[in-house]
C-alpha atoms as a PDB file:
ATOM      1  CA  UNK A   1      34.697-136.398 -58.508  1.00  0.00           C
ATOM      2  CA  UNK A   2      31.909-138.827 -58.089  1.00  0.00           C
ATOM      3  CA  UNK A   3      31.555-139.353 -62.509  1.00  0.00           C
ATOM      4  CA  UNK A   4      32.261-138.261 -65.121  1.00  0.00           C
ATOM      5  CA  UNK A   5      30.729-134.851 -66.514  1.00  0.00           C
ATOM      6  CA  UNK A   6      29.519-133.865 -70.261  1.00  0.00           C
ATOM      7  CA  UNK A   7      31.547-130.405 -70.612  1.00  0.00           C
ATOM      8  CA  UNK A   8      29.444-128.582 -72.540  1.00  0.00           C
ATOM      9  CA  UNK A   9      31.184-125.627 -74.681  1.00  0.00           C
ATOM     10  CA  UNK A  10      29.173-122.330 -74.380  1.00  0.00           C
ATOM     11  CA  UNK A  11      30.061-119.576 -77.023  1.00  0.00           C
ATOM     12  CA  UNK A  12      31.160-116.217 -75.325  1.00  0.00           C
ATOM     13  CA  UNK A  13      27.378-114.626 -76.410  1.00  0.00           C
ATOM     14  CA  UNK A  14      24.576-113.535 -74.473  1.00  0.00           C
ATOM     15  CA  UNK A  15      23.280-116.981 -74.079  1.00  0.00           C
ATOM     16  CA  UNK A  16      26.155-118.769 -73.368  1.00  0.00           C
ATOM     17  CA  UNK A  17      26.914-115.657 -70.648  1.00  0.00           C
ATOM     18  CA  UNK A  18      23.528-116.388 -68.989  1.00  0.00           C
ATOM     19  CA  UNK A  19      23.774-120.195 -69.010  1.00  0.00           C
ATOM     20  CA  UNK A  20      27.240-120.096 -68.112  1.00  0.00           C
ATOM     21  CA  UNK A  21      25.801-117.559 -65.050  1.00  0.00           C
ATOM     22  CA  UNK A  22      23.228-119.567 -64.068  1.00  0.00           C
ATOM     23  CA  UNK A  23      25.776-123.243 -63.667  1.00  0.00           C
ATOM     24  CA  UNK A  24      27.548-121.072 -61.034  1.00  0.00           C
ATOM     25  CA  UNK A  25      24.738-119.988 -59.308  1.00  0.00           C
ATOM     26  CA  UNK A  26      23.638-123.187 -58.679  1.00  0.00           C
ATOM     27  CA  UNK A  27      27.213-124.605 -57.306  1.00  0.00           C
ATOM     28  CA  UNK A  28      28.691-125.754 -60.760  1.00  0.00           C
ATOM     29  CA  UNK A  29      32.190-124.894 -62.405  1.00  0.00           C
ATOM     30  CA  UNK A  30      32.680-123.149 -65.661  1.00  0.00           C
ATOM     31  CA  UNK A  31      36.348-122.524 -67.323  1.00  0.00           C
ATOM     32  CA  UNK A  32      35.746-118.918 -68.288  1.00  0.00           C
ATOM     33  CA  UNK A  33      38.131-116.290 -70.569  1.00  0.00           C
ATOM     34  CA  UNK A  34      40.044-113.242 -68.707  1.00  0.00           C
ATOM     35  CA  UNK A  35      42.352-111.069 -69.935  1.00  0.00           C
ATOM     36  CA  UNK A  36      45.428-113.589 -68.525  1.00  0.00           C
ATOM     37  CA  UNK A  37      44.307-116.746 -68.784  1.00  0.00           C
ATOM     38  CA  UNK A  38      41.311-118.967 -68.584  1.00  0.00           C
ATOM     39  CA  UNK A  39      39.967-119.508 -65.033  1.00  0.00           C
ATOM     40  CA  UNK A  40      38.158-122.557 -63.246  1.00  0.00           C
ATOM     41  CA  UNK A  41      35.059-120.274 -61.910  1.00  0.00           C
ATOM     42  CA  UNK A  42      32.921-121.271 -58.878  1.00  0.00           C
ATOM     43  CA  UNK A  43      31.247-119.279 -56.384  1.00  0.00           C
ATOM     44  CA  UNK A  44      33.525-118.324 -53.539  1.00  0.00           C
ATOM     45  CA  UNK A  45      30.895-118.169 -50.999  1.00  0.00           C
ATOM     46  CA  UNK A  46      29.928-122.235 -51.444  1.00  0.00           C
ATOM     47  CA  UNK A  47      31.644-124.620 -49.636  1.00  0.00           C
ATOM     48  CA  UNK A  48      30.857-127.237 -52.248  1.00  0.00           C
ATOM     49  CA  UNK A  49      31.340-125.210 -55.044  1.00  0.00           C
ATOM     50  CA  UNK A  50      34.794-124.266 -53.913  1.00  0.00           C
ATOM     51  CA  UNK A  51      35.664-128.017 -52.648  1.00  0.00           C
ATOM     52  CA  UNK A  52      35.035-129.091 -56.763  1.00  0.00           C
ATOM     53  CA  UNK A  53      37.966-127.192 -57.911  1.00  0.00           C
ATOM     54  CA  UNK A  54      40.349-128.462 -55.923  1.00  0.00           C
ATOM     55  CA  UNK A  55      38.546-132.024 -56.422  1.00  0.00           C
ATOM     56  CA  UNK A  56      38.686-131.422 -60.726  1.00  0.00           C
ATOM     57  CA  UNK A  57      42.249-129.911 -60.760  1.00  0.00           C
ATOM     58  CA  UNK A  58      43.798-132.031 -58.126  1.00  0.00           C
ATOM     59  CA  UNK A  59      44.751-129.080 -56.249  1.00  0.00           C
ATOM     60  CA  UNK A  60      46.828-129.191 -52.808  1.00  0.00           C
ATOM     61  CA  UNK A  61      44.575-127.825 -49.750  1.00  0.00           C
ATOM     62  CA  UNK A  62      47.110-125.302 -48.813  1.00  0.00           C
ATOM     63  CA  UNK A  63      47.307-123.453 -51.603  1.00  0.00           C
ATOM     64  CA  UNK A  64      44.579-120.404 -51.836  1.00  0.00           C
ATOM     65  CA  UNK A  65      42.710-119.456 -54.688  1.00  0.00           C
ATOM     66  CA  UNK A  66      42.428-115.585 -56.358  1.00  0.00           C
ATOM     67  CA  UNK A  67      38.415-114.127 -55.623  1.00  0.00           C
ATOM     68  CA  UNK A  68      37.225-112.144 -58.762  1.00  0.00           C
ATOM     69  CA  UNK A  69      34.764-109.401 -57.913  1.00  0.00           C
ATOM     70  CA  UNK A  70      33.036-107.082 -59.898  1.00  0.00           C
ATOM     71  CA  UNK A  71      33.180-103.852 -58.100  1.00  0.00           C
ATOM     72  CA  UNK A  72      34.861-102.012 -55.443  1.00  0.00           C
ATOM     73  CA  UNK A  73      32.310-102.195 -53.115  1.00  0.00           C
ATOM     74  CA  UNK A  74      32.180-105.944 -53.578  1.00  0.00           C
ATOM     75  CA  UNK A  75      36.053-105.970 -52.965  1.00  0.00           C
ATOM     76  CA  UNK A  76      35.930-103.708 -49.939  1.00  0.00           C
ATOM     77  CA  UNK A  77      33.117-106.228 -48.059  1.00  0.00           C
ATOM     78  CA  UNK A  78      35.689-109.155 -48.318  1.00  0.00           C
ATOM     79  CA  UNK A  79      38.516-107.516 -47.602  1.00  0.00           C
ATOM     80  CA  UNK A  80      40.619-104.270 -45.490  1.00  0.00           C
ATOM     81  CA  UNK A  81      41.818-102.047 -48.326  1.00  0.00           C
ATOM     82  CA  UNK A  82      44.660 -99.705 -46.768  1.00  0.00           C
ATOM     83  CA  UNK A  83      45.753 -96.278 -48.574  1.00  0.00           C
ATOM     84  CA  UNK A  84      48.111 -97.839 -50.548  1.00  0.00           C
ATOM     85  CA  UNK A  85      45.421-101.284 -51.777  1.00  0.00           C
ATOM     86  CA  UNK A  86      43.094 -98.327 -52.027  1.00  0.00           C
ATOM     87  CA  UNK A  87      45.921 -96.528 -54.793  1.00  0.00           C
ATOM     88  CA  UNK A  88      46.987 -99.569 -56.430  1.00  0.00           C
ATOM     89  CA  UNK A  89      42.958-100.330 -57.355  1.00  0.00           C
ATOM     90  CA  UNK A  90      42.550 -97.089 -58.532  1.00  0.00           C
ATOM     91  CA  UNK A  91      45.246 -97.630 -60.706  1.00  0.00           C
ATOM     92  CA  UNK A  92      44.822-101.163 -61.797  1.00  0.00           C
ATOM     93  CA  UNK A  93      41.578-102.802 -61.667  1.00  0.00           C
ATOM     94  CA  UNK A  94      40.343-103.727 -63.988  1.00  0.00           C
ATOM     95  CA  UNK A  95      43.343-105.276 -64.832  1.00  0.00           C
ATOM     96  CA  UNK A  96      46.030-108.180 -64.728  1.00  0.00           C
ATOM     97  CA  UNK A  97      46.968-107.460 -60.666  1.00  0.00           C
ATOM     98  CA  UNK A  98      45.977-109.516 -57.847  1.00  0.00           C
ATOM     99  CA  UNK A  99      45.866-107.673 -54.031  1.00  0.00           C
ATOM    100  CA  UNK A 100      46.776-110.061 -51.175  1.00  0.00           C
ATOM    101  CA  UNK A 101      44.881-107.832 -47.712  1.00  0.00           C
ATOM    102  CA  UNK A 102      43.758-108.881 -44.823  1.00  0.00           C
ATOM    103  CA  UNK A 103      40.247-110.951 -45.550  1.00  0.00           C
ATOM    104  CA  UNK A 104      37.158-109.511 -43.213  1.00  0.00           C
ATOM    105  CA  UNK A 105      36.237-111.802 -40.807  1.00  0.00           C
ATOM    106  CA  UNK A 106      32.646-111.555 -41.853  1.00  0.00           C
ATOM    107  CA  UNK A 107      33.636-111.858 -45.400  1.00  0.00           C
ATOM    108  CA  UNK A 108      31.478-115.043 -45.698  1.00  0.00           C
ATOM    109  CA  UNK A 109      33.655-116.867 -48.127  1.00  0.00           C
ATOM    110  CA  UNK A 110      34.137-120.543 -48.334  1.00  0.00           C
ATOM    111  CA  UNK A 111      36.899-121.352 -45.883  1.00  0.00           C
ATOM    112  CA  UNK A 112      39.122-123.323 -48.505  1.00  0.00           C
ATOM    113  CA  UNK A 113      39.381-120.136 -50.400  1.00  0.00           C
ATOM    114  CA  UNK A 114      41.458-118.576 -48.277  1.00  0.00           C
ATOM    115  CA  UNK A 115      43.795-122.205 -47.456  1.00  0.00           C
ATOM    116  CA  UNK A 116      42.993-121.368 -43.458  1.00  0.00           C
ATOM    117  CA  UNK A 117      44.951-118.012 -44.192  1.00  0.00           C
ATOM    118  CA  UNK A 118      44.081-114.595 -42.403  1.00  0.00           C
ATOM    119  CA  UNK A 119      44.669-113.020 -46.129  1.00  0.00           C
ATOM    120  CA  UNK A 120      42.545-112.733 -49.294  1.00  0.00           C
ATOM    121  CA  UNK A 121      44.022-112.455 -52.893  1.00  0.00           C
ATOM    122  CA  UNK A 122      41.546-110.512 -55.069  1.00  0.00           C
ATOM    123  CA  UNK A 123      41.086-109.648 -58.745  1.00  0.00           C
ATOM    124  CA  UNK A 124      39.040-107.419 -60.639  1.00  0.00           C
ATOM    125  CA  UNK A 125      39.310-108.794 -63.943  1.00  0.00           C
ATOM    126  CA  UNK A 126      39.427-106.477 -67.145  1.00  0.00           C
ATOM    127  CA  UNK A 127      37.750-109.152 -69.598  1.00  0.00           C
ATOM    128  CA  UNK A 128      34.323-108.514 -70.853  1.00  0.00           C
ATOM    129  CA  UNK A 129      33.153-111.746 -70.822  1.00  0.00           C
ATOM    130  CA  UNK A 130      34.194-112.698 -67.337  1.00  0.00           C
ATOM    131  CA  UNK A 131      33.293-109.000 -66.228  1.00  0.00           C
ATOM    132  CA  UNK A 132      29.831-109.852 -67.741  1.00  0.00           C
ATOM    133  CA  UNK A 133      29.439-113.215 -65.933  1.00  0.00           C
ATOM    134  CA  UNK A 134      30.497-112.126 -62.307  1.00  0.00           C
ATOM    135  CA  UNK A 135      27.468-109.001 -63.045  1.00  0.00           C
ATOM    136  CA  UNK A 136      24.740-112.236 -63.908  1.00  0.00           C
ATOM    137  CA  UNK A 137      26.509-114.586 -61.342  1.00  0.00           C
ATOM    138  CA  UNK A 138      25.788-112.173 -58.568  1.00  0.00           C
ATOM    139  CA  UNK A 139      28.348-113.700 -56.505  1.00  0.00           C
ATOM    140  CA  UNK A 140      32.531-113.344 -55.973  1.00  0.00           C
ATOM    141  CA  UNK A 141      33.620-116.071 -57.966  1.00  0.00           C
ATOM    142  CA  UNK A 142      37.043-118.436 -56.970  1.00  0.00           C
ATOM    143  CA  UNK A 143      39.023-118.674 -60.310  1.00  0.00           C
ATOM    144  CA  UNK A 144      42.535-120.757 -60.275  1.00  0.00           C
ATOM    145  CA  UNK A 145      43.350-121.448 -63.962  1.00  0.00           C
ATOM    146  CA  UNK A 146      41.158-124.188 -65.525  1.00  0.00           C
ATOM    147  CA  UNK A 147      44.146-126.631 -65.846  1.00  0.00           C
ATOM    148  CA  UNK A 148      45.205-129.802 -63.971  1.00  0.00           C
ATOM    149  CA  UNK A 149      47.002-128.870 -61.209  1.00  0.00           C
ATOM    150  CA  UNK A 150      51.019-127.681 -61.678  1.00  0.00           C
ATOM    151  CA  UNK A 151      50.571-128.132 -65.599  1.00  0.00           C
ATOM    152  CA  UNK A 152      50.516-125.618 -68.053  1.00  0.00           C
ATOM    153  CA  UNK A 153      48.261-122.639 -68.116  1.00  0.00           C
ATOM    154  CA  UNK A 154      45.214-122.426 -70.642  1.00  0.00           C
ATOM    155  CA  UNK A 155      45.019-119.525 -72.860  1.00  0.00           C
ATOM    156  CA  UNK A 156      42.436-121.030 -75.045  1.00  0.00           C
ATOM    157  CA  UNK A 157      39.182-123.519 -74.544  1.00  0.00           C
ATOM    158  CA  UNK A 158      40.955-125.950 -76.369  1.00  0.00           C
ATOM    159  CA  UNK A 159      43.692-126.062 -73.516  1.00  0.00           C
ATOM    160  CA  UNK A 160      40.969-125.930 -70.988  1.00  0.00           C
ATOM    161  CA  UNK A 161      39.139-129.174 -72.143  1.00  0.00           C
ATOM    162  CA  UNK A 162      42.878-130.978 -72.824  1.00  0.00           C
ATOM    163  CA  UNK A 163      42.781-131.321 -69.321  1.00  0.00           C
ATOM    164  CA  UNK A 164      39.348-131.143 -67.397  1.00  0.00           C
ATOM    165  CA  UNK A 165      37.212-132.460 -70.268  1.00  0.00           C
ATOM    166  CA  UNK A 166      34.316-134.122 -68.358  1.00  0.00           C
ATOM    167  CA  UNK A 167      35.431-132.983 -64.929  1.00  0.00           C
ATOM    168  CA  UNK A 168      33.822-129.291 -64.809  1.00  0.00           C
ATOM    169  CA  UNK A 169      30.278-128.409 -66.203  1.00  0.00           C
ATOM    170  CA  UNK A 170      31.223-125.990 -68.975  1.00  0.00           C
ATOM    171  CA  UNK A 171      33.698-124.151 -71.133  1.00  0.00           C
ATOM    172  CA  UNK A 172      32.652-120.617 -72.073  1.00  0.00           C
ATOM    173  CA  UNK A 173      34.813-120.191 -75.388  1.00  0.00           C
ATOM    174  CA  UNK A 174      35.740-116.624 -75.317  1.00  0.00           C
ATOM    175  CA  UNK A 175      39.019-117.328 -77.757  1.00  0.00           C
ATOM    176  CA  UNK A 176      42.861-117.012 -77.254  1.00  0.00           C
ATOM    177  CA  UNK A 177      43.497-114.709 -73.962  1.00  0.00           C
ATOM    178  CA  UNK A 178      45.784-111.804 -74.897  1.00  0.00           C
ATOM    179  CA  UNK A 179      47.750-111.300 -71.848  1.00  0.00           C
ATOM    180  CA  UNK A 180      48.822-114.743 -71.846  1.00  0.00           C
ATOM    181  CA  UNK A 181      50.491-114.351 -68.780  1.00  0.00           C
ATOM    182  CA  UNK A 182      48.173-114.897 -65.220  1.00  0.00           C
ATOM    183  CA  UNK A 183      48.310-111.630 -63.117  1.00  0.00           C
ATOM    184  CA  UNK A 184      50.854-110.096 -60.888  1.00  0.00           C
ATOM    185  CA  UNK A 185      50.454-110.961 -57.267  1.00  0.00           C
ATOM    186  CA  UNK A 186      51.017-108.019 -54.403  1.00  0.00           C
ATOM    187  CA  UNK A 187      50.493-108.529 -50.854  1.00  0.00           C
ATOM    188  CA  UNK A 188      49.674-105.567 -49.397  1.00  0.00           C
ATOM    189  CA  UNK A 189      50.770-105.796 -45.447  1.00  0.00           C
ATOM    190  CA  UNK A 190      49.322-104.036 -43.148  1.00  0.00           C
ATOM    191  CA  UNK A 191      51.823-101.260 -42.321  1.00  0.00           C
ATOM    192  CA  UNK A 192      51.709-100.294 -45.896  1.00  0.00           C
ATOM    193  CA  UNK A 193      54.670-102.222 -47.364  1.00  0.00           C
ATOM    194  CA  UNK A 194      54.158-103.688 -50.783  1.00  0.00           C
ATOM    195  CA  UNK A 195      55.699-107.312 -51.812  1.00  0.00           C
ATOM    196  CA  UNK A 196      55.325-109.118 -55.078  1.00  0.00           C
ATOM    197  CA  UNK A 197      54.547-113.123 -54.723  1.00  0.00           C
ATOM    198  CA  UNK A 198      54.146-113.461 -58.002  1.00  0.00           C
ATOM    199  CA  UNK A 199      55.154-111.487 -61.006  1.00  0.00           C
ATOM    200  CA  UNK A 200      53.045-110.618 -64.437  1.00  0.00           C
ATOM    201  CA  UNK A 201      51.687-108.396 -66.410  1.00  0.00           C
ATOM    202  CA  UNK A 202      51.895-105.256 -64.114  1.00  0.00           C
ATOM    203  CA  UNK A 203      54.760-104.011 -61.953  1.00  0.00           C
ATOM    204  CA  UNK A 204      54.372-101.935 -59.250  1.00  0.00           C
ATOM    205  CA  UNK A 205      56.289-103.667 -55.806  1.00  0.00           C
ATOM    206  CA  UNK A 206      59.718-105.201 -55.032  1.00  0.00           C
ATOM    207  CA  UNK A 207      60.067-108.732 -55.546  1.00  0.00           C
ATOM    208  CA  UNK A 208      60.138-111.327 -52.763  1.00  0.00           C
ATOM    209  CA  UNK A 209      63.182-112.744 -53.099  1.00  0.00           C
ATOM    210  CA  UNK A 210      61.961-116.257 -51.456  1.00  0.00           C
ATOM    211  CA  UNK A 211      57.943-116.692 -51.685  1.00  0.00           C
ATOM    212  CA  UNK A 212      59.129-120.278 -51.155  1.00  0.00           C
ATOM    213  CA  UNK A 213      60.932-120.268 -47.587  1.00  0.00           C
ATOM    214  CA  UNK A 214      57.934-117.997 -46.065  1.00  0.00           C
ATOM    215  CA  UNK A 215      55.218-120.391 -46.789  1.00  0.00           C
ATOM    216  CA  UNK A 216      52.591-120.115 -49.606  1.00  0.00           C
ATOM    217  CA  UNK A 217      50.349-116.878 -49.827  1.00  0.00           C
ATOM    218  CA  UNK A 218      49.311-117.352 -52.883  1.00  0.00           C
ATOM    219  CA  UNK A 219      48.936-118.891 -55.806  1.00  0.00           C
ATOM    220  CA  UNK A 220      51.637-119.486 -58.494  1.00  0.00           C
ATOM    221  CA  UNK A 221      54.660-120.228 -56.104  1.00  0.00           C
ATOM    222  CA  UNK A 222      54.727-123.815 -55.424  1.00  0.00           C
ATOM    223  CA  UNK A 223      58.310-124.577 -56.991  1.00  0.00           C
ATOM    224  CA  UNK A 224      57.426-126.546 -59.620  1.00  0.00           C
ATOM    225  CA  UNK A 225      54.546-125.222 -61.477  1.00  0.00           C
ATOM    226  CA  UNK A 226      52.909-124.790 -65.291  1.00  0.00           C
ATOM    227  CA  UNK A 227      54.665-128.010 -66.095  1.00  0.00           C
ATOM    228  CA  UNK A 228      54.408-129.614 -69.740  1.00  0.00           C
ATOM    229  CA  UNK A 229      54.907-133.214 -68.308  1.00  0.00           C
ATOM    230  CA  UNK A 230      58.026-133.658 -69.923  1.00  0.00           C
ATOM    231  CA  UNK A 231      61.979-132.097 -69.372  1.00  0.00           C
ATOM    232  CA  UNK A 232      62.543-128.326 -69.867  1.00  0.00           C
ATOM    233  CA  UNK A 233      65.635-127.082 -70.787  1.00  0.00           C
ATOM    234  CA  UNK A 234      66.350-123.499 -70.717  1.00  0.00           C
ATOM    235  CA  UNK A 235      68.576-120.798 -72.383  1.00  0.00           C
ATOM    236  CA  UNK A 236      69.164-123.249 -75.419  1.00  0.00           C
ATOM    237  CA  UNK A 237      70.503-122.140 -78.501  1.00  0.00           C
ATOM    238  CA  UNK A 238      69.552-125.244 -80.442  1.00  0.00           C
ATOM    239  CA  UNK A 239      67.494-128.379 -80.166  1.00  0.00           C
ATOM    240  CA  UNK A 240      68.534-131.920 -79.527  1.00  0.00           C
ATOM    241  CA  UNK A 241      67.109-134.594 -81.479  1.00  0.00           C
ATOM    242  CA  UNK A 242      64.957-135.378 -79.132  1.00  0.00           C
ATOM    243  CA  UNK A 243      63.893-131.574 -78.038  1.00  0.00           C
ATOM    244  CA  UNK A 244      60.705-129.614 -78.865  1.00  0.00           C
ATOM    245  CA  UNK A 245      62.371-126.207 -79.864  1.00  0.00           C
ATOM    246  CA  UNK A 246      60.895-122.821 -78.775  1.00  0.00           C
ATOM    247  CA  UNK A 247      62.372-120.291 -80.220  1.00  0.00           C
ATOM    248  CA  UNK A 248      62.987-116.567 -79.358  1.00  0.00           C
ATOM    249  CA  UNK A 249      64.345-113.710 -81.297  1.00  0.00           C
ATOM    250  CA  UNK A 250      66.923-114.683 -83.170  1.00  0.00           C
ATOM    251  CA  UNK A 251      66.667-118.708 -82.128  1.00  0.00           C
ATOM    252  CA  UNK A 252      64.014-120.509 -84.078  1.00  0.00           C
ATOM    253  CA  UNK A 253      62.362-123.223 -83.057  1.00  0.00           C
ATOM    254  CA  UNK A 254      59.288-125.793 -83.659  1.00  0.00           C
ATOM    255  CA  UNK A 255      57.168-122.793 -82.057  1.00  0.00           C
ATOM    256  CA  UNK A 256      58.817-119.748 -81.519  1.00  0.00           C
ATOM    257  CA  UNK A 257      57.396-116.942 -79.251  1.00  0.00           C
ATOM    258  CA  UNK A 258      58.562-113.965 -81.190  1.00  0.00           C
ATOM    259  CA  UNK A 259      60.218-114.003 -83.692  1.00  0.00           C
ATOM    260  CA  UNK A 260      61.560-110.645 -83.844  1.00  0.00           C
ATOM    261  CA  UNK A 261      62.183-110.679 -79.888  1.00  0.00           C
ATOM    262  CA  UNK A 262      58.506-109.329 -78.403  1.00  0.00           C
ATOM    263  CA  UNK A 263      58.278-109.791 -74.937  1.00  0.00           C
ATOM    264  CA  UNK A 264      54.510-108.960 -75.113  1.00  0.00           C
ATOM    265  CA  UNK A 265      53.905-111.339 -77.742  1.00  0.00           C
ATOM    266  CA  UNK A 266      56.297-113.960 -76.513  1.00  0.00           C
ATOM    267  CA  UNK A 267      54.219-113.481 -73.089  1.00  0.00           C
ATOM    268  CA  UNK A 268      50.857-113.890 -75.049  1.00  0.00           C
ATOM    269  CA  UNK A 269      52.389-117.396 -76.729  1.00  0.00           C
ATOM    270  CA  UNK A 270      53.930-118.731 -73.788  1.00  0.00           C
ATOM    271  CA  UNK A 271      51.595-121.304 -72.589  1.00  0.00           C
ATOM    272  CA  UNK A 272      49.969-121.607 -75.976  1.00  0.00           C
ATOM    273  CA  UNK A 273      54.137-122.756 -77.365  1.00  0.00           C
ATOM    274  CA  UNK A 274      54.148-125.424 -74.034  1.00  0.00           C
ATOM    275  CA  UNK A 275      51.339-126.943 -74.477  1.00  0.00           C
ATOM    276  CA  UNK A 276      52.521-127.607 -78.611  1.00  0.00           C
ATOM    277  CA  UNK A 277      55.491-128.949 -77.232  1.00  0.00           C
ATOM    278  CA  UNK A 278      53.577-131.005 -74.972  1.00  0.00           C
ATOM    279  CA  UNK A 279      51.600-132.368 -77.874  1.00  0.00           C
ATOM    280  CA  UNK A 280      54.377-133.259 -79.962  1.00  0.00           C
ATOM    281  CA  UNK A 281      56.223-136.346 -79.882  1.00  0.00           C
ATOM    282  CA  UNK A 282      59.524-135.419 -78.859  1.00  0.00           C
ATOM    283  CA  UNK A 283      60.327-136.469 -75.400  1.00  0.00           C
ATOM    284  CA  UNK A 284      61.708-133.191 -74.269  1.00  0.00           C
ATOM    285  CA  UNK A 285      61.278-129.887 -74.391  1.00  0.00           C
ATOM    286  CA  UNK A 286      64.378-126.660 -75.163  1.00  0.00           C
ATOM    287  CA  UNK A 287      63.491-122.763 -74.885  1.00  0.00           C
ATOM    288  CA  UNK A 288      65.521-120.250 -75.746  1.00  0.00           C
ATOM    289  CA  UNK A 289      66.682-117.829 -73.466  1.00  0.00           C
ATOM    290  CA  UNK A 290      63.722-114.851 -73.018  1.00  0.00           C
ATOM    291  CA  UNK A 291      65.273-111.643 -71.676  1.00  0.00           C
ATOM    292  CA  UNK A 292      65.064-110.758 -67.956  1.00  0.00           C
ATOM    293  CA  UNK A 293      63.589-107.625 -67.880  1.00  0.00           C
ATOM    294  CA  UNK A 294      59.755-106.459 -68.374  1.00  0.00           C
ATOM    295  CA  UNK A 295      57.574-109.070 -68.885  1.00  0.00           C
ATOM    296  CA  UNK A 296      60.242-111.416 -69.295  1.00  0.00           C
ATOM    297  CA  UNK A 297      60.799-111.617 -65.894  1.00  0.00           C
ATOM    298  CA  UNK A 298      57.219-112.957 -65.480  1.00  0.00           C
ATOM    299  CA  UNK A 299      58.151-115.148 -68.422  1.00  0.00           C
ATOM    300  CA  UNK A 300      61.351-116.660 -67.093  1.00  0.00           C
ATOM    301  CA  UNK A 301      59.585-117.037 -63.708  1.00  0.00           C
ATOM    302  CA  UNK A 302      56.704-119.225 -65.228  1.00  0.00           C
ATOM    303  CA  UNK A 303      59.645-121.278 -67.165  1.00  0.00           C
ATOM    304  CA  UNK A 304      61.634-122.286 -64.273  1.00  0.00           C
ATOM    305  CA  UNK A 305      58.953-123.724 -62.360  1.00  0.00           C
ATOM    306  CA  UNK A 306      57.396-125.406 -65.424  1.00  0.00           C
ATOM    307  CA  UNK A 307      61.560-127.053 -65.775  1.00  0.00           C
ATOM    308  CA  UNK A 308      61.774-127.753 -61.744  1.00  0.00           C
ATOM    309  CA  UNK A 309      60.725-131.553 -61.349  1.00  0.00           C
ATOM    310  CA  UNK A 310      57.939-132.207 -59.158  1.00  0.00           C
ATOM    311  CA  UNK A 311      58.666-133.265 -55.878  1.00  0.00           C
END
């Protein structure tokens, strides 16, 4: 980026909607609240626009970004939607699931969105406030979370500006996200067959068993990912002197994500427990171990990327 920005913070109102609106229209980026996390907004149809995300969040080229749309019809003019991306729609959006189809060839989308893929990954988002901002913006909006790249998440606009504080135009504060968690990824192939790339909130396909070795798709399966900047150590049952604690269950901690052994709350503190670890000033970090089923899969995913040392 060419200077430094003033990042204004917009309050999740009608006003700051409209202003917040009218920065993406004309090319700017604006960390915005969904139900998951917050995302880096820009319109997806601007080559410029698009190219200052990856610029502000340091972003590799190959790795695609998720294309929030307002409606259906929206959806169905940048992408093929099959029976079965037709089903899952119906049944999810709005909501916490992101469809990787085959992206229209007239789809007239910036060409970084897509990482020089033949696919798309789109989102309808179930989050008034983003809902309310892709109606104004008029556009589909690209929208990786408004972090550094491979750090951790932001669930709040106070995470958000930790990181890209005078590198992106605006923050609209919309509070803590609930989810916590950034969406489930399905491709949907052609022939029908469903494959998760990434798993969240929602469930509904067989996992890929190694994203990795086929190449990335989409986002959220680079190896190491939603780092702290420091060690992770997992499945601890105590801290070190040196470790950040986060608890679980019965294991307390410095932060715990739920204490009587939520998944759905421990999935809406996750990032929110990292980044308090990343804060403090202990030099490493110790979770305890989260339960692999539900949402803790989606949990346990997120934590052994954020432990996997960057290459």
């Amino acid at each position: 980026m060419g200077g430094k920005y003033a990042t204004e913070t917009l309050q999740a109102d009608e006003g700051g909607i409209a202003r917040a609106a009218a920065i993406l229209r004309e090319g700017g980026l604006v960390a915005v609240p969904t139900e998951t996390v917050y995302g880096l907004a820009a319109r997806a149809d601007s080559d410029a626009a698009v190219a200052r995300i990856y610029e502000a969040k340091g972003r590799p080229s190959f790795n695609p970004l998720i294309v929030h749309v307002s409606t259906m019809e929206q959806a169905r003019r940048l992408a093929y939607f099959n029976a079965e991306a037709e089903a899952l729609a119906e049944e999810h959006w709005p909501g916490p699931l992101t469809l990787v189809l085959q992206r229209r060839e007239d789809a007239g989308l910036a060409a970084a969105v897509t990482a020089g893929l033949p696919t798309i990954a789109l989102r309808m988002p179930d989050h008034p406030v983003m809902r309310a901002m892709l109606h104004q913006a008029g556009a589909p909006i690209a929208a990786p979370s408004a972090n550094r790249s491979g750090f951790i998440s932001p669930t709040s606009a106070a995470h958000v500006l930790a990181s890209l504080d005078g590198r992106i135009d605006a923050v609209l504060d919309g509070g803590e996200c609930r989810a916590g968690l950034e969406s489930t990824i399905v491709a949907v192939r052609e022939d029908g067959t469903l494959q998760e790339l990434r798993p969240g909130p929602v469930k509904v396909a067989p996992r890929d068993s190694s994203p990795e070795g086929g190449g990335i798709e989409a986002p959220g399966q680079l190896a190491s990912h939603y780092a702290p900047g420091k060690p992770v150590r997992l499945d601890a049952v105590d801290a070190q002197p040196d470790e950040f604690l986060i608890g679980f269950g019965a294991v307390g901690g410095d932060c715990t994500l739920s204490a009587n052994g939520n998944l759905i709350e421990a999935a809406s503190r996750l990032y929110a427990c990292l980044h308090e670890g990343a804060r403090s000033d202990k030099p490493r970090i110790a979770v305890a171990a989260v339960p692999h089923e539900g949402v803790g899969v989606a949990i346990n995913d997120r934590l052994r990327r954020g432990a996997t040392p960057a290459d």
